[in-house]
N, C-alpha and C. Protein backbone atom coordinates (compact mmCIF):
# COMPACT_ATOMS: atom_id res chain seq x y z
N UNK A 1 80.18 -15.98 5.59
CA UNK A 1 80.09 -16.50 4.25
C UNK A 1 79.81 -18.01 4.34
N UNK A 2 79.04 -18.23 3.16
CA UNK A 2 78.56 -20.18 3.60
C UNK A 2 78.60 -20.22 2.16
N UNK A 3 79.44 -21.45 1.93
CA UNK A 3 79.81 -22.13 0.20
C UNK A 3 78.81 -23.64 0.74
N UNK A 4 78.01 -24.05 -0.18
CA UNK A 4 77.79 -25.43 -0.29
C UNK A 4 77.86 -26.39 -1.48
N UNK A 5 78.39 -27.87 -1.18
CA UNK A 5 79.09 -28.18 -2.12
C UNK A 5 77.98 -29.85 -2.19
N UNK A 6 77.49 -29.93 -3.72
CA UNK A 6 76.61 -31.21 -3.61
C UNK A 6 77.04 -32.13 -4.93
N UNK A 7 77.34 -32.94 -4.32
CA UNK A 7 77.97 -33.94 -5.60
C UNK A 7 77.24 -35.75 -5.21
N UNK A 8 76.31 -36.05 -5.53
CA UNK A 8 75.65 -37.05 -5.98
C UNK A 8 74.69 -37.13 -4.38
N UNK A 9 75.21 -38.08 -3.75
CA UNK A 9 74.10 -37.85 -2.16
C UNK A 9 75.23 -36.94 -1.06
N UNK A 10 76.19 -36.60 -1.52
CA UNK A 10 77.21 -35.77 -0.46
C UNK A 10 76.54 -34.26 -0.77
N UNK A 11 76.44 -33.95 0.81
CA UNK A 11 76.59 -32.63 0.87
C UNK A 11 77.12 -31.89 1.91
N UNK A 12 77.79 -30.62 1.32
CA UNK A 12 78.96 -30.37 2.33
C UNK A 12 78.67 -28.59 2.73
N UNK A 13 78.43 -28.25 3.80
CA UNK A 13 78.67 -26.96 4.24
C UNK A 13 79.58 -26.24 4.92
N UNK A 14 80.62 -25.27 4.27
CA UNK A 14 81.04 -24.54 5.29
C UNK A 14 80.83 -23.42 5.09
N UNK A 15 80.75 -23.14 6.35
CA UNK A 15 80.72 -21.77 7.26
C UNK A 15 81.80 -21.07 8.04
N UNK A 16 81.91 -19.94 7.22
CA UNK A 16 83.25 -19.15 7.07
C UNK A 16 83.18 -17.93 8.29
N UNK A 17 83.46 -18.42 9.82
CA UNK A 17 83.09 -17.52 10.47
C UNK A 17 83.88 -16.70 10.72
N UNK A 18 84.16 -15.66 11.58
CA UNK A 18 85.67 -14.44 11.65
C UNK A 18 86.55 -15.55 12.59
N UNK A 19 86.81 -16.74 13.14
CA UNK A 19 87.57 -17.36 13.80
C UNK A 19 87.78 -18.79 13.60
N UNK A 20 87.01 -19.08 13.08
CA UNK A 20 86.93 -20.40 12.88
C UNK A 20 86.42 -20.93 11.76
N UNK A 21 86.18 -22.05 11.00
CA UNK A 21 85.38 -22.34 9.63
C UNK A 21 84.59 -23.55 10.61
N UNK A 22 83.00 -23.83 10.08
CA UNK A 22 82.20 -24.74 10.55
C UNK A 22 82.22 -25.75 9.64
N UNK A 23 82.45 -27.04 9.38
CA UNK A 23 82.32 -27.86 8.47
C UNK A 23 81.22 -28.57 8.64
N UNK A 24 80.08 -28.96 7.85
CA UNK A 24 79.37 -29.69 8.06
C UNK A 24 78.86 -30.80 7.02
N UNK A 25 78.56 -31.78 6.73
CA UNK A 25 78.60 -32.93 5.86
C UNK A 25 77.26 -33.77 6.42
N UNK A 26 77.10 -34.15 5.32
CA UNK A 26 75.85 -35.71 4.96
C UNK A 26 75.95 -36.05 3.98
N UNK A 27 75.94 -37.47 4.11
CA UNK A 27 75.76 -38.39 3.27
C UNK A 27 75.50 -39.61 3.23
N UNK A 28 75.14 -40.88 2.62
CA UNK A 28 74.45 -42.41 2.62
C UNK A 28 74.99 -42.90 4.05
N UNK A 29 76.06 -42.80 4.30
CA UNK A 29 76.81 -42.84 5.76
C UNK A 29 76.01 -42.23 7.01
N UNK A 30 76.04 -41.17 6.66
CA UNK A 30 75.45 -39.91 7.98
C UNK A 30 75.64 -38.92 7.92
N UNK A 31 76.00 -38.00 9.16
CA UNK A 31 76.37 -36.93 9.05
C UNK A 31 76.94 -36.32 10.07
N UNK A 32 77.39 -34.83 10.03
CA UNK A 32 78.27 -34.36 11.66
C UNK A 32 78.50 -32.72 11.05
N UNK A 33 79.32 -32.63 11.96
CA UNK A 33 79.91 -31.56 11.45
C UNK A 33 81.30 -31.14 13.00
N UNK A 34 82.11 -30.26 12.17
CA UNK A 34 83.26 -29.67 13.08
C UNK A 34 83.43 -28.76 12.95
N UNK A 35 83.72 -27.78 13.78
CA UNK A 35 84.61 -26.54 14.00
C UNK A 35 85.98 -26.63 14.33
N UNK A 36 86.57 -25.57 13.26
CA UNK A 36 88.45 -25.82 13.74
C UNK A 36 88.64 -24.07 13.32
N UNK A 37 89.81 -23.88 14.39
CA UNK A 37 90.14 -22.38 14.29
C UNK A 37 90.86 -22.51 12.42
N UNK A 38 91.02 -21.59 12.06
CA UNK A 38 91.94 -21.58 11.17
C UNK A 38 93.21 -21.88 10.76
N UNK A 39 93.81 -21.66 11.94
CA UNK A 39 95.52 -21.71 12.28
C UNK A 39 95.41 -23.36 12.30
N UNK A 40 94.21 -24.03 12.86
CA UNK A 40 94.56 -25.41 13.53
C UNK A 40 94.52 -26.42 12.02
N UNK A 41 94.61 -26.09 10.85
CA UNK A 41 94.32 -26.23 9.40
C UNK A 41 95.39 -26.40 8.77
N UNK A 42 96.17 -27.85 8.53
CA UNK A 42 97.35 -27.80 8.02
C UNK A 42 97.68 -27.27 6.90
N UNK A 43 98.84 -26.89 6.43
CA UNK A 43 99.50 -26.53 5.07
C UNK A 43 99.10 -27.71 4.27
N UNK A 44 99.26 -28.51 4.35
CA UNK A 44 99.42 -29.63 3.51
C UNK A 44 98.22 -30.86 3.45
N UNK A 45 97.87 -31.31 2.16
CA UNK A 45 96.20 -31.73 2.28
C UNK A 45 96.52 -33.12 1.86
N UNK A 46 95.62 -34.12 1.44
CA UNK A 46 95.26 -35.53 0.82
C UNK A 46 94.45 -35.62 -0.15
N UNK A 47 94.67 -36.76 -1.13
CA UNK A 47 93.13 -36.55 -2.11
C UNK A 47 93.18 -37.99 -1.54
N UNK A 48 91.30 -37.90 -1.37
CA UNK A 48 90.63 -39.16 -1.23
C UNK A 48 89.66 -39.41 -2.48
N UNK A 49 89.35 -40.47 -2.92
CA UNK A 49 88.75 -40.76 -4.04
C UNK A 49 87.91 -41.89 -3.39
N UNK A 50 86.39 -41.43 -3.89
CA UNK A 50 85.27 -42.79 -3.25
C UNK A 50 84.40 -43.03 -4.29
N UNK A 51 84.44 -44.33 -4.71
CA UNK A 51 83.99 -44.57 -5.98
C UNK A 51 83.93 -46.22 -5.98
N UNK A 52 82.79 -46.71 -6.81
CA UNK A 52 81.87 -47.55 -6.74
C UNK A 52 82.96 -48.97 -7.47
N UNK A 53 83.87 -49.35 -6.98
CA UNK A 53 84.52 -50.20 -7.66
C UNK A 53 84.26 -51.86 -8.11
N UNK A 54 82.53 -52.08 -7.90
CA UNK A 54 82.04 -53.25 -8.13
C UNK A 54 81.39 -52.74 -9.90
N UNK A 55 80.88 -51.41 -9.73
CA UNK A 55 80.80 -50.70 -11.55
C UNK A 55 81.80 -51.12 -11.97
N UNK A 56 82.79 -51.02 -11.79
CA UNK A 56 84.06 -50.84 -12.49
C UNK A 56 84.16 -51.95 -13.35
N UNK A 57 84.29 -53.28 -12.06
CA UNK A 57 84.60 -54.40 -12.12
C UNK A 57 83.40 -54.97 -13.23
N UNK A 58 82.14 -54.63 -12.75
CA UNK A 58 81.41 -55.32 -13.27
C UNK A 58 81.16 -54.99 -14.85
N UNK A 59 81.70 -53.84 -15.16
CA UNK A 59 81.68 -52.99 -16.16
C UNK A 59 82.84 -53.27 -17.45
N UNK A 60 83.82 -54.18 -16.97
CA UNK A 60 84.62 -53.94 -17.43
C UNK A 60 84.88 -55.59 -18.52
N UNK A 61 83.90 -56.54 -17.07
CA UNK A 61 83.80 -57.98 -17.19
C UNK A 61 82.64 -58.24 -18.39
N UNK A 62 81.81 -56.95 -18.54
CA UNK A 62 80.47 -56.92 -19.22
C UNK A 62 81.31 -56.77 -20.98
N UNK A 63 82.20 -55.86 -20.62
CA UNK A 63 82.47 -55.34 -22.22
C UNK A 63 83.82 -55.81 -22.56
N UNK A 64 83.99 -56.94 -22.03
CA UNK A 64 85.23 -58.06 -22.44
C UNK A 64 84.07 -59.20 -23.14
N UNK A 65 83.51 -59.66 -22.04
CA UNK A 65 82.38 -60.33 -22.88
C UNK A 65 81.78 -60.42 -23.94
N UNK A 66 81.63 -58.65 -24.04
CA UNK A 66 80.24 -58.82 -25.17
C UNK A 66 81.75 -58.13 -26.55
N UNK A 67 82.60 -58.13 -26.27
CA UNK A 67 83.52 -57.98 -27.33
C UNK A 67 83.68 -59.24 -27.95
N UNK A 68 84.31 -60.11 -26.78
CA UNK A 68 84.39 -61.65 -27.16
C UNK A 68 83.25 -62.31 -28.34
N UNK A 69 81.62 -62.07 -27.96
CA UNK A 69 80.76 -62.57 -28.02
C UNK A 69 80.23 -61.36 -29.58
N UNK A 70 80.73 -60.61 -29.86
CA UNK A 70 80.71 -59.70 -30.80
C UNK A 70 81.43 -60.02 -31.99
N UNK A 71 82.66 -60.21 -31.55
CA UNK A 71 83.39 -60.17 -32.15
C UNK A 71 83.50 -62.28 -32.83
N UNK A 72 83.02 -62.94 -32.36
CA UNK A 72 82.92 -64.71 -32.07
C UNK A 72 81.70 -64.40 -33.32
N UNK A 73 80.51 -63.50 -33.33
CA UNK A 73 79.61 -63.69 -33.76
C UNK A 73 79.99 -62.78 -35.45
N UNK A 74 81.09 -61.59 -35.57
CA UNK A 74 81.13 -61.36 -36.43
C UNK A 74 81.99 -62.56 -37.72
N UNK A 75 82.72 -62.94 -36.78
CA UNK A 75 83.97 -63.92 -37.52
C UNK A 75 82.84 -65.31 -38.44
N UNK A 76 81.86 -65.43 -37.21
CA UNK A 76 81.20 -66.90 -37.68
C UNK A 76 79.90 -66.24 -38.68
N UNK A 77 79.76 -65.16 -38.77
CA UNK A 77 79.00 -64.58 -40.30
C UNK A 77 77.46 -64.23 -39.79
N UNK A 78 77.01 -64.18 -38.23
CA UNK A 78 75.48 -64.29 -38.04
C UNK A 78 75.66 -63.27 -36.57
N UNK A 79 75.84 -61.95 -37.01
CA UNK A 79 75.94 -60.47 -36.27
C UNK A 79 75.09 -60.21 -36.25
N UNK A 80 74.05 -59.93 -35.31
CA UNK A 80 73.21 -59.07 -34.80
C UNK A 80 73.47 -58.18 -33.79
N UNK A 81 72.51 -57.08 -33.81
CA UNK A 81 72.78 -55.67 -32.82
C UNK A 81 72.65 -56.74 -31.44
N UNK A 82 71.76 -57.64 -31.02
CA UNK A 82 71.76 -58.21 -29.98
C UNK A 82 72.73 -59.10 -29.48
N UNK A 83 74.04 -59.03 -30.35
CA UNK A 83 75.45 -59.82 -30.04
C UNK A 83 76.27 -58.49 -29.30
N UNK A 84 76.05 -57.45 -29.26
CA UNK A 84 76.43 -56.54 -28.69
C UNK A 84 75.95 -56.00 -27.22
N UNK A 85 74.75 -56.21 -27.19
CA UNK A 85 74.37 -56.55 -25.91
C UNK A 85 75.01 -56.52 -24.58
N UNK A 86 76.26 -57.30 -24.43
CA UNK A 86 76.64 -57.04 -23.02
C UNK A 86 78.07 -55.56 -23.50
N UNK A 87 78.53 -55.56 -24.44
CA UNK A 87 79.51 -54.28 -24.70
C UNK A 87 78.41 -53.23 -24.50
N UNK A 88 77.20 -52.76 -24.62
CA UNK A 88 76.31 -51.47 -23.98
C UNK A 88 76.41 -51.57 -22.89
N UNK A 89 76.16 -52.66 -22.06
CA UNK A 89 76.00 -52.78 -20.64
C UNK A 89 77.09 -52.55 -19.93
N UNK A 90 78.24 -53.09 -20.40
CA UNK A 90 79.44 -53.16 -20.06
C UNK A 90 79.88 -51.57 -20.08
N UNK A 91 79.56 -50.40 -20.76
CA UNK A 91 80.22 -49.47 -21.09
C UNK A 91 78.92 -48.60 -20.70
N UNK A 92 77.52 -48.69 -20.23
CA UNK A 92 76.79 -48.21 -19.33
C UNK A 92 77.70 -48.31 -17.89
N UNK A 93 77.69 -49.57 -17.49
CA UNK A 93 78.63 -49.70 -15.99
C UNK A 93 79.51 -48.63 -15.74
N UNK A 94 80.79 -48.62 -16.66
CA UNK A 94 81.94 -47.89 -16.58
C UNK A 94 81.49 -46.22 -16.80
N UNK A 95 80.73 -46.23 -17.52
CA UNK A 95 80.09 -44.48 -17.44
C UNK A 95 79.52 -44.19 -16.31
N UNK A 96 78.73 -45.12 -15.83
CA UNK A 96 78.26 -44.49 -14.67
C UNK A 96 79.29 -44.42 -13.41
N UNK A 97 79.99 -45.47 -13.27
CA UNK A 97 80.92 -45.68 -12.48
C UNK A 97 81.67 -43.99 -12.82
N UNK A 98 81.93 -43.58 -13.78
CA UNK A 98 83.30 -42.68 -13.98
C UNK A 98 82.17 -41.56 -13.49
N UNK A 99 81.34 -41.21 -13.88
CA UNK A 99 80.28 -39.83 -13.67
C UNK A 99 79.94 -39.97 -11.98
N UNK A 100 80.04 -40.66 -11.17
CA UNK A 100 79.53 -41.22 -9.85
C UNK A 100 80.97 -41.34 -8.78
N UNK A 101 81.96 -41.13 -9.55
CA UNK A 101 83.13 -41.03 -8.95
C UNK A 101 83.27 -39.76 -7.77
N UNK A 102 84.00 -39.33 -6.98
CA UNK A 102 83.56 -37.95 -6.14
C UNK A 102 85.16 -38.22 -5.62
N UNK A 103 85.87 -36.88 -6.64
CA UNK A 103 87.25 -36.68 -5.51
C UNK A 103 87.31 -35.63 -4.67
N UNK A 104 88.07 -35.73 -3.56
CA UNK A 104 88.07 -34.55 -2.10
C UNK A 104 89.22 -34.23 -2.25
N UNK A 105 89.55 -33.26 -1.69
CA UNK A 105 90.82 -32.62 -1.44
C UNK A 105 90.82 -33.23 0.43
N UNK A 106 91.45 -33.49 1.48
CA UNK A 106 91.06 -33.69 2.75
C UNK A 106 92.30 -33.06 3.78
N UNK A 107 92.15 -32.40 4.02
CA UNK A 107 92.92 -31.42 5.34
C UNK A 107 92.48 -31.94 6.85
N UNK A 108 93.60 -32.91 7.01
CA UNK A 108 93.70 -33.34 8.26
C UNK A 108 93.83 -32.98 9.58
N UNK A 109 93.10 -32.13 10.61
CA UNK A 109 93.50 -31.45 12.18
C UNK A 109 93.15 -32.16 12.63
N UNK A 110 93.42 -31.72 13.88
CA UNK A 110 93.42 -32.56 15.67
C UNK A 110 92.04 -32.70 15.82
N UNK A 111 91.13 -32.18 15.72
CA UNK A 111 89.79 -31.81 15.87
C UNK A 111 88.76 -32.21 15.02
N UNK A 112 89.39 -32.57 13.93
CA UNK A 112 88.69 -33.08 12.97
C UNK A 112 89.12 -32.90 11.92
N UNK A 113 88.51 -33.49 10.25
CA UNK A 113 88.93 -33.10 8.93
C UNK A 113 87.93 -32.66 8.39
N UNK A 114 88.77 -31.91 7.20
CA UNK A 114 87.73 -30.94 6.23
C UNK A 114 87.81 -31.64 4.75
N UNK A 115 86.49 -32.08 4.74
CA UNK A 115 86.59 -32.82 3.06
C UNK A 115 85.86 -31.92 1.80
N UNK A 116 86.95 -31.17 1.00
CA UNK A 116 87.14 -30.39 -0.05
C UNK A 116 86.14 -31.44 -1.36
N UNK A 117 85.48 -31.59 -1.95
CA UNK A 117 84.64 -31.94 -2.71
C UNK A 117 85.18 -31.31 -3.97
N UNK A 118 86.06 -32.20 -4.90
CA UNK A 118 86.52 -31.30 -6.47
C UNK A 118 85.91 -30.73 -7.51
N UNK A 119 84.84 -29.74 -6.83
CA UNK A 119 83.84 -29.08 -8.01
C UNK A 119 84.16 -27.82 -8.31
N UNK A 120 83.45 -26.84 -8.39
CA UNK A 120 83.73 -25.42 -9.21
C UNK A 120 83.95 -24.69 -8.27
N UNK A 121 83.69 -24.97 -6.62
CA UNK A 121 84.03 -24.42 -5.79
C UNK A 121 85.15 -25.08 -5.09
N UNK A 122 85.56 -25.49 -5.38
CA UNK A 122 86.97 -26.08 -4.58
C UNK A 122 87.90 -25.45 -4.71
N UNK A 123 88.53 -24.82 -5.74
CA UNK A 123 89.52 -23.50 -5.56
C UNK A 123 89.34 -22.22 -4.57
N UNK A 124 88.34 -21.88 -4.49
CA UNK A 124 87.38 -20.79 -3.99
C UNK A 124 87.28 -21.25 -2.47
N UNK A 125 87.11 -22.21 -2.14
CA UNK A 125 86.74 -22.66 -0.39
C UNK A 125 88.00 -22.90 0.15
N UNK A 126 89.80 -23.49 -1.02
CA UNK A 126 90.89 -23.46 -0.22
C UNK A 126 91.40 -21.99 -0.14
N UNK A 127 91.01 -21.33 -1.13
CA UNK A 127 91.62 -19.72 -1.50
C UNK A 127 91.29 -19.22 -0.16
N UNK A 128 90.11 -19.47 0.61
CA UNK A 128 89.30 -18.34 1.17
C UNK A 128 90.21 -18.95 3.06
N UNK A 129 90.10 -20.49 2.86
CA UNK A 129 90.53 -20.96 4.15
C UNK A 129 91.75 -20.90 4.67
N UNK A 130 92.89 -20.71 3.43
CA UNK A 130 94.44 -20.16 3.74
C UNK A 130 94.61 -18.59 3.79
N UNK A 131 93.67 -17.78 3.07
CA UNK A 131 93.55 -16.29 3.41
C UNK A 131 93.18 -16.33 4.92
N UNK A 132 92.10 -16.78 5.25
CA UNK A 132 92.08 -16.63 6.60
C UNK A 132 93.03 -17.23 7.70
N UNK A 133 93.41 -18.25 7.68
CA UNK A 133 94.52 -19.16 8.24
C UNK A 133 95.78 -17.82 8.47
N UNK A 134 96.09 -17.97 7.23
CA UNK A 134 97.21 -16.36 7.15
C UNK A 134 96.87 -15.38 8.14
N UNK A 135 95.48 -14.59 8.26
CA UNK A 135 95.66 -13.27 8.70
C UNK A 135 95.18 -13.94 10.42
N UNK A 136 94.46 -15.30 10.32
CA UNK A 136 94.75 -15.52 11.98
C UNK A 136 96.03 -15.85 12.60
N UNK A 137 96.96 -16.95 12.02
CA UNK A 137 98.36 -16.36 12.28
C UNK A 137 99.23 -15.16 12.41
N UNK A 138 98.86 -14.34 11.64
CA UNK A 138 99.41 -13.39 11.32
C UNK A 138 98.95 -12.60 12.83
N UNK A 139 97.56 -12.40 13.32
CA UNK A 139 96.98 -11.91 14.59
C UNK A 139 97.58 -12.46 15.61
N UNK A 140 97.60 -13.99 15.91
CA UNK A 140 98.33 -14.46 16.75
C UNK A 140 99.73 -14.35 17.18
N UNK A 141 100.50 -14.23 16.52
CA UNK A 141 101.78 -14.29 16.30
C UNK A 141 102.32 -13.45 15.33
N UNK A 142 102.16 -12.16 14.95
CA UNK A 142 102.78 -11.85 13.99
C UNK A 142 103.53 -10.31 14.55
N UNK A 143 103.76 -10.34 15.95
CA UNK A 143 104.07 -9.48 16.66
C UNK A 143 105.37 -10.00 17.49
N UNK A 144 106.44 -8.56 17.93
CA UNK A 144 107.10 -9.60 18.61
C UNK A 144 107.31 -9.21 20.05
N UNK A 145 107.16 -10.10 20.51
CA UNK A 145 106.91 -10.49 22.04
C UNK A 145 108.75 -10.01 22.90
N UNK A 146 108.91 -9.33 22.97
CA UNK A 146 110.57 -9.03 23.67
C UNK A 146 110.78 -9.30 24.83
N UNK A 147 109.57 -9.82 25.67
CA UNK A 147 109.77 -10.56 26.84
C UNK A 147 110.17 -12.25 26.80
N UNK A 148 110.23 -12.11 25.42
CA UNK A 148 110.48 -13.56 25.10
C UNK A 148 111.92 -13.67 24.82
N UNK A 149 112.69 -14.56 25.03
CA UNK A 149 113.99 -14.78 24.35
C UNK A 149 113.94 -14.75 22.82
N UNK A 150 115.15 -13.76 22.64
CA UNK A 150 115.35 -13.55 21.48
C UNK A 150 115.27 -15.03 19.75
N UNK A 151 115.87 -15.61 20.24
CA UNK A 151 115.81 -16.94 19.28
C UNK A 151 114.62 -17.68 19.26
N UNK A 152 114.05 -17.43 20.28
CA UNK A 152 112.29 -18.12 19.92
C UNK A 152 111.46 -17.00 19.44
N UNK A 153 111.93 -15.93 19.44
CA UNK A 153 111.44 -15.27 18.67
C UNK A 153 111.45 -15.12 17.23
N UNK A 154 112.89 -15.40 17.15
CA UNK A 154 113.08 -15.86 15.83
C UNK A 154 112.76 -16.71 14.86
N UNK A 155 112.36 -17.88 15.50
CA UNK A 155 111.97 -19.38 15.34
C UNK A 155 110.38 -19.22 14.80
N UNK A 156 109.67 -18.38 15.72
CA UNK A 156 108.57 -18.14 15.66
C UNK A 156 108.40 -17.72 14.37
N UNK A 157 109.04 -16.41 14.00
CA UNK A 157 109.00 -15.75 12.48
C UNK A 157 109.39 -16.42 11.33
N UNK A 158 110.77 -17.56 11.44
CA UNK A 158 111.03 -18.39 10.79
C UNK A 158 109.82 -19.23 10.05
N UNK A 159 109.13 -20.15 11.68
CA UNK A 159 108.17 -20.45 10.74
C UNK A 159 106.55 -20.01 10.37
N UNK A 160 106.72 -18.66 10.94
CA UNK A 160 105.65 -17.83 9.69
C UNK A 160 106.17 -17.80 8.39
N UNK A 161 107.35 -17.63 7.79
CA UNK A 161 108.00 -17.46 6.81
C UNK A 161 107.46 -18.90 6.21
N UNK A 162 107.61 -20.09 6.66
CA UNK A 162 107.69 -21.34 6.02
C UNK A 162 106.29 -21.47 5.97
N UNK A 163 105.39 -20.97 6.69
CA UNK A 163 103.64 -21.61 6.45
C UNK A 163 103.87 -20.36 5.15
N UNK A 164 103.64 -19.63 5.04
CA UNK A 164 103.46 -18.43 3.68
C UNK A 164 103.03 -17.56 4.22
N UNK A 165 102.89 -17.06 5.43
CA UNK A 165 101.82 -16.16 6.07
C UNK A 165 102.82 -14.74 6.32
N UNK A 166 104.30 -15.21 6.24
CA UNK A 166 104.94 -13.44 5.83
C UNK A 166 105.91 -13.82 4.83
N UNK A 167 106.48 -13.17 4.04
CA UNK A 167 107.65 -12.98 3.21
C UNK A 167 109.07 -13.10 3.75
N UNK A 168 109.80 -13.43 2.50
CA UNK A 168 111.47 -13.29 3.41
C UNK A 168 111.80 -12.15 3.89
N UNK A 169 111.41 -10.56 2.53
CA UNK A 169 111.60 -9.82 3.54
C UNK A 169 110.86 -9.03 4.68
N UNK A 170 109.86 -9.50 5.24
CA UNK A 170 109.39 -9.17 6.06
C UNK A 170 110.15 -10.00 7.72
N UNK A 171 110.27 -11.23 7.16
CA UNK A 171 111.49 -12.13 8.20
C UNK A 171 112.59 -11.05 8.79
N UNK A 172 112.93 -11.00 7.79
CA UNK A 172 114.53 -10.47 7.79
C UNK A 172 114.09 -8.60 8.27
N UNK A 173 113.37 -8.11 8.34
CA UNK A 173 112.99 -6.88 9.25
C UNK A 173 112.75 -7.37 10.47
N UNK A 174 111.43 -8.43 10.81
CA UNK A 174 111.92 -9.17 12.18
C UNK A 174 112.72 -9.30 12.61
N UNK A 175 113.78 -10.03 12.04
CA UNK A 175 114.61 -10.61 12.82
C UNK A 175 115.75 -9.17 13.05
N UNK A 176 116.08 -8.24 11.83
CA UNK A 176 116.36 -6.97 12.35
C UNK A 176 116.38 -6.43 13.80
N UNK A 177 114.96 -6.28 13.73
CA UNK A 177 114.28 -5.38 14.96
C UNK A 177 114.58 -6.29 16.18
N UNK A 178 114.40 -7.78 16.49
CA UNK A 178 114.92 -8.45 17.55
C UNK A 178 116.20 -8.17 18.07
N UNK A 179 117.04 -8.06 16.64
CA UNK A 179 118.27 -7.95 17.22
C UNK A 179 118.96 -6.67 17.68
N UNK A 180 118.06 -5.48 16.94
CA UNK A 180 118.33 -3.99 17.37
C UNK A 180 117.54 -4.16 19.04
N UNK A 181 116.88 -4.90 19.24
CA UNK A 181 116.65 -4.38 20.11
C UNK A 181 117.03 -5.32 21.26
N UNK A 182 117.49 -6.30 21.25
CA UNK A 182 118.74 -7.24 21.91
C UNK A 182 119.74 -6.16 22.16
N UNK A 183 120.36 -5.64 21.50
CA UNK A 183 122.09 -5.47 21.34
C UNK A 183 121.32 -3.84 22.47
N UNK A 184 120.07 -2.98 21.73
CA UNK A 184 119.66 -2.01 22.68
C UNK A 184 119.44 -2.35 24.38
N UNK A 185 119.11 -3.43 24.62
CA UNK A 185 118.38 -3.96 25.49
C UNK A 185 119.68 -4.28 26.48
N UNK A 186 120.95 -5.29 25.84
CA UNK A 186 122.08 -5.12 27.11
C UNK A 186 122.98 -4.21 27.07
N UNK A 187 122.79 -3.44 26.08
CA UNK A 187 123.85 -1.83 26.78
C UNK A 187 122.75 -1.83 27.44
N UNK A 188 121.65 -1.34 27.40
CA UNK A 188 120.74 -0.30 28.46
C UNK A 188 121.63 -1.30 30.05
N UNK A 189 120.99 -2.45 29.93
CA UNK A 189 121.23 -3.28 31.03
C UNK A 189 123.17 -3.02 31.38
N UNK A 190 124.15 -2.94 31.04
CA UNK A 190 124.92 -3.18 31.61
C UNK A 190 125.28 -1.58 31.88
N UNK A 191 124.89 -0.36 31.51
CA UNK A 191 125.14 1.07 31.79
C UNK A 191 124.43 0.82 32.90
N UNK A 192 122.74 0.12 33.26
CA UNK A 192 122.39 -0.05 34.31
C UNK A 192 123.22 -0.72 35.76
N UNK A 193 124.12 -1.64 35.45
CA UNK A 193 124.72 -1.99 36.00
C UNK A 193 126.02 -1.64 36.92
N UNK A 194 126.54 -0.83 35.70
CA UNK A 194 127.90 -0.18 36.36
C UNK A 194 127.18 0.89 37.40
């Protein structure tokens, strides 16, 4: 599956493969791209906001002015549309500035980051990247290993429980079955023994 996301000169591709998501990006800057497994995709994201803050400024200095100079010209009795003049300009600036604005959602890994672009697909590209995240955890680890000590086993399920990738009660059958099969595991061993 491939979502692409274009918001003024940014453009962003990912590629939704069975193991990994491909991120790829350009823009006035450059461009690149990364691959990160799913699992390697934190819970927890950033908003970055990149936006033209000399519009702003300049936008804001324009329609103080032409208020001043509007308002100087209505008081003294000789108003023309051309005393208004810098309040259009001034409030051109700030529109464009606000329409030219571009917020990200940004998910920080070891390997690189994934910059979420806040358009009509941005619900849809995190929906799809924590579904998968989930069922690759869930592949990796969602089994339990009895050659392992019991409490890291536990630990393990614990924090599947805390990413969202199983339920409490699915925990609490884990941790069940560890312990049925602990308490099975040293009778067997100490009948072995005697």
């Amino acid at each position: 599956m491939e979502v692409i996301q274009k918001k003024g000169s940014n453009k962003h591709t990912f590629l939704f493969k069975d193991d990994a998501i491909n991120f790829a990006y350009k823009d006035k800057n450059g461009s690149g791209d990364v691959d990160l497994y799913y699992a390697d995709i934190p819970k927890k994201s950033s908003i970055r906001i990149e936006q033209n803050d000399w519009l702003k400024n300049v936008g804001c200095l324009w329609l103080i002015l032409g208020v001043f100079q509007a308002g100087f010209a209505i008081y003294a009795g000789y108003f023309t549309i051309a005393k208004a003049l810098w309040v259009f300009l001034g409030a051109m600036c700030l529109a464009w500035f606000y329409f030219t604005k571009i917020k990200y959602t940004v998910f920080h890994a070891e390997k690189g980051s994934l910059f979420i672009v806040q358009t009509d697909s941005h619900d849809r590209i995190i929906e799809e990247i924590m579904a998968r995240k989930n069922k690759q955890l869930l592949a990796w680890y969602g089994n339990i290993d009895f050659d392992n000590e019991p409490e890291r086993e536990k630990s393990k399920f614990k924090w599947l429980c805390d990413q969202g990738v199983i339920t409490n009660e699915v925990l609490e059958m884990k941790i069940a079955q560890i312990e049925l099969y602990r308490l099975t595991d040293s009778t067997n061993s100490t009948r072995v023994l005697n």
